[in-house]
Structures are given as C-alpha cells and as structure tokens.
Protein backbone atom coordinates (compact mmCIF):
# COMPACT_ATOMS: atom_id res chain seq x y z
CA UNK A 1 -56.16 -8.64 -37.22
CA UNK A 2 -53.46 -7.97 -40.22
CA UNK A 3 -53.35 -9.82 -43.18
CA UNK A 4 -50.30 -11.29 -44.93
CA UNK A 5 -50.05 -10.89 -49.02
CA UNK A 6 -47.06 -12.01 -50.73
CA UNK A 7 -45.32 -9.08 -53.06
CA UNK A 8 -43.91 -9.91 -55.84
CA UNK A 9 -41.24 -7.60 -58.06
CA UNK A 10 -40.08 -7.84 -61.44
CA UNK A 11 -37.38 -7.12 -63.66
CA UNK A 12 -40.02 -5.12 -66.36
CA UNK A 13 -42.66 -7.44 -67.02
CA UNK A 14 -44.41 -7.42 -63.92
CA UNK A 15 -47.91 -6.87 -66.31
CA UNK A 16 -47.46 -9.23 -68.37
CA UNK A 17 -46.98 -11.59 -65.22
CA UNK A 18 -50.02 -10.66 -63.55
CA UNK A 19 -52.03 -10.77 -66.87
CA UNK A 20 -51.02 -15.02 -66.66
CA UNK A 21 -52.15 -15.12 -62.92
CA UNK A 22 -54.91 -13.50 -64.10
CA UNK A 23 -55.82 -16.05 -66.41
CA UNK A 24 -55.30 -18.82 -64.26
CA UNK A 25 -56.87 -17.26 -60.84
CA UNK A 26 -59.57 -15.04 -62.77
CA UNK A 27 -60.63 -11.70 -61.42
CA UNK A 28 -60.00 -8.43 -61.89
CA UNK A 29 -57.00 -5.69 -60.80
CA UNK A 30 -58.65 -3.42 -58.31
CA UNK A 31 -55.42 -0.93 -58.72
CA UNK A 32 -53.02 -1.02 -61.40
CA UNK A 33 -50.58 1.89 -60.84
CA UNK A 34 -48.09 3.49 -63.32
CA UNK A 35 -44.46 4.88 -62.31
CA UNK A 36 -45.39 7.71 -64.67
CA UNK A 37 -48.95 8.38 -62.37
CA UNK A 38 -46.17 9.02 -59.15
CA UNK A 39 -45.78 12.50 -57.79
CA UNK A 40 -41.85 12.93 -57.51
CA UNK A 41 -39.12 14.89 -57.24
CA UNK A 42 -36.57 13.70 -59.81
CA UNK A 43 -37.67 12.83 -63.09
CA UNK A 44 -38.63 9.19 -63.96
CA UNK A 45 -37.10 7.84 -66.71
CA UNK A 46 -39.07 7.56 -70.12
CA UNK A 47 -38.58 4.44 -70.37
CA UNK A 48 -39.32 3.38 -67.16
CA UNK A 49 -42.49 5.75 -67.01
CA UNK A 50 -45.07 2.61 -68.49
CA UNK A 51 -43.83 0.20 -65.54
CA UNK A 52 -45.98 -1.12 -62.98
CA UNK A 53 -45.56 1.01 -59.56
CA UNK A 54 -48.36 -1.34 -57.67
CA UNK A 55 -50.80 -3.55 -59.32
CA UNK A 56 -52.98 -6.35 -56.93
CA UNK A 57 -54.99 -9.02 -57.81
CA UNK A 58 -57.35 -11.03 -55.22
CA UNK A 59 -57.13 -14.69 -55.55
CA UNK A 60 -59.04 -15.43 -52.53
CA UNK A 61 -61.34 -13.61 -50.00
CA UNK A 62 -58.53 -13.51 -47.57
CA UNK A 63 -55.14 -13.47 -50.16
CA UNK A 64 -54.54 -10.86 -52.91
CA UNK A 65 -51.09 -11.40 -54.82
CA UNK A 66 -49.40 -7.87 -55.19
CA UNK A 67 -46.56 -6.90 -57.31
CA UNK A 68 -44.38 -4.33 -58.92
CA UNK A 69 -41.48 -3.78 -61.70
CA UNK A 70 -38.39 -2.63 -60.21
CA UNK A 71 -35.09 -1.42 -61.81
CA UNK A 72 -32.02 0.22 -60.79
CA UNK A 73 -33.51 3.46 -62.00
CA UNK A 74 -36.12 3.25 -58.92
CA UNK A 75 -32.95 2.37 -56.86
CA UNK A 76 -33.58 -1.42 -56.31
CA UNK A 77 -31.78 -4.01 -59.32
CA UNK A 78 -34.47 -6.96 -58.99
CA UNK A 79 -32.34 -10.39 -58.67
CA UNK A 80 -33.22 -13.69 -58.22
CA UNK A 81 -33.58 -14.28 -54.19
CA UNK A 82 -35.10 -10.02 -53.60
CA UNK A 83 -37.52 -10.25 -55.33
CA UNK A 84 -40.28 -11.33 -53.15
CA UNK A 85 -41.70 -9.34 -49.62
CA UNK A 86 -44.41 -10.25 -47.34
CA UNK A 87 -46.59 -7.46 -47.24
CA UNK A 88 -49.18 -6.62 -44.28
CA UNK A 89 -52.28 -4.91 -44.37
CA UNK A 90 -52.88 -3.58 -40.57
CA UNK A 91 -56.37 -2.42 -39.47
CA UNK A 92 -55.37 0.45 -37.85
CA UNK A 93 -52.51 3.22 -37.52
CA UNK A 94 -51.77 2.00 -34.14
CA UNK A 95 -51.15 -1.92 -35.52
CA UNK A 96 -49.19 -0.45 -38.52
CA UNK A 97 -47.01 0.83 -36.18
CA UNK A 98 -46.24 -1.62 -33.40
CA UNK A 99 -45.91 -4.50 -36.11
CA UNK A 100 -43.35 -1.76 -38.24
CA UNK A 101 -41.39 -1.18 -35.21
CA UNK A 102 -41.41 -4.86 -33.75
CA UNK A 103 -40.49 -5.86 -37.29
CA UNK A 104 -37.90 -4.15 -37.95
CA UNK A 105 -35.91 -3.82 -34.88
CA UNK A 106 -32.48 -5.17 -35.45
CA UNK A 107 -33.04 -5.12 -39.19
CA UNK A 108 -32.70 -2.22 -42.11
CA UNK A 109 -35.63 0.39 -42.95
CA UNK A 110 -35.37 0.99 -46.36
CA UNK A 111 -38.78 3.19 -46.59
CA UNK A 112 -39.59 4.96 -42.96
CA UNK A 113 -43.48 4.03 -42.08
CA UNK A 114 -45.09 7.43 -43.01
CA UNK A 115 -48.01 8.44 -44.86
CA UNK A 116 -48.15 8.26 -48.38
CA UNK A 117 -49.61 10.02 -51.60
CA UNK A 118 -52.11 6.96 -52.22
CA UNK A 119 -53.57 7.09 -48.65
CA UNK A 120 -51.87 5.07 -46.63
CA UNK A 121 -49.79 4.78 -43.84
CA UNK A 122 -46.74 2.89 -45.37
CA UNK A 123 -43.24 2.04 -44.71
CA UNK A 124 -40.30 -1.35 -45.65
CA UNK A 125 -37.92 -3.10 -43.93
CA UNK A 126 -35.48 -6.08 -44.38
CA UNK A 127 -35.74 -7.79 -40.59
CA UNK A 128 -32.50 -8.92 -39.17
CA UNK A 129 -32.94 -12.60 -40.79
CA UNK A 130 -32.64 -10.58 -43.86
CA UNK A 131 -36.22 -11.27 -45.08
CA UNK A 132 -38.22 -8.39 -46.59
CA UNK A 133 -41.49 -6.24 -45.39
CA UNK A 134 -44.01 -4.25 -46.19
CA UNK A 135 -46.53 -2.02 -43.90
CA UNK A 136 -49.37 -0.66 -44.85
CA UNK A 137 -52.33 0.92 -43.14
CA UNK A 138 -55.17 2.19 -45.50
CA UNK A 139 -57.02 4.94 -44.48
CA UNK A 140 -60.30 4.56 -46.67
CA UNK A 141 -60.98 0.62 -45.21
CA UNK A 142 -62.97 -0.83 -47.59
CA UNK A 143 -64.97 -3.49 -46.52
C-alpha cells in the first residue's frame, strides 16, 4: 500500500525551516540534497547552487515531512497557495504507475513519471481540481 507525505517548498530557506521542525519533532535528515549535487544540462545558478533540491525528515513511523527550495531559476516562483504537494511513495513500479496515470488524468503533468538519477521511478502532476502530486517509486526499498 502507498504512503502519503506532505511536500513542502520554499522560497530559499527551506533548511533553515526543516532545522525548526527538527527541533520540535527531533530526528535526523536521512537525505539532504543540494541543487549544486544535480546532474544537468544547463548551468545552475551560483547562487542558487547551496539550495535544498530534496531534504526529508521522519516525524512518525508512517509520516516523513519532505521539502524543497524553489525559485524561478528552477522554473517554479514559490507563492503562497503552490507551495505544498502530496507526495506518494508506491511499493512497486506497477502502483507508481496506475496511481500516476489515474492521478493525473484530466489534470497537467508537469514532470513525466520516468526514472530518475537518485533511483527512483518519479514523475508530478497538478490533478484537474488543481491540487498538486508527486510519484515516486524507489528502487532500493528500504525496510
């Protein structure tokens, strides 16, 4: 069965952010990832290089608050009312995919479900009651 994690995105201080929940929930960050540490085509910006890409911190045994900095340099300007997704973590390829497709029908893909350079099977969507998705499929389970 999936699980459901909210995503949250910032407007540069995403770190800082999840250094607070930290201190209130406790825990560690199992991943904290760097738009510098992403393979790409174009350039990233210096200054945008020390933002957070992905960083996720468990809260619970079954909830783990994800986030990210965004800017219009990554394509997406982070405003009040976009800046929250519901991300789900499928348990296989096959789930990724129906729940992707079932998702989004009627809605807007903004990332195609495909695989990805950190190992996952991983694709967005806004659904056509304009809320937004995530996908993701993770080939190493850990468990």
């Amino acid at each position: 069965m999936a699980t459901i994690s909210p995503y949250l995105t910032f407007k540069g201080n995403c770190e800082e952010a999840f250094n607070f929940y930290r201190s209130v929930f406790g825990g560690d960050f199992p991943y904290v990832g760097r738009f510098k540490d992403m393979p790409s085509e174009t350039p990233i910006p210096e200054a945008e290089g020390n933002k957070i890409m992905h960083i996720s911190l468990p809260i619970s045994k079954e909830t783990v608050l994800m986030g990210s900095d965004s800017s219009e340099a990554f394509g997406h300007a982070t405003v009040i009312g976009n800046n929250f997704s519901i991300s789900i973590n499928a348990e296989s390829e096959e789930e990724a995919t129906k729940l992707f497709n079932g998702l989004s029908e009627g809605g807007k893909v903004t990332m195609p479900l495909n695989k990805t350079f950190w190992g996952a099977l991983f694709g967005m969507f806004t659904d056509k009651y304009d809320i937004q998705w995530m996908v993701n499929f993770d080939y190493e389970q850990k468990h």
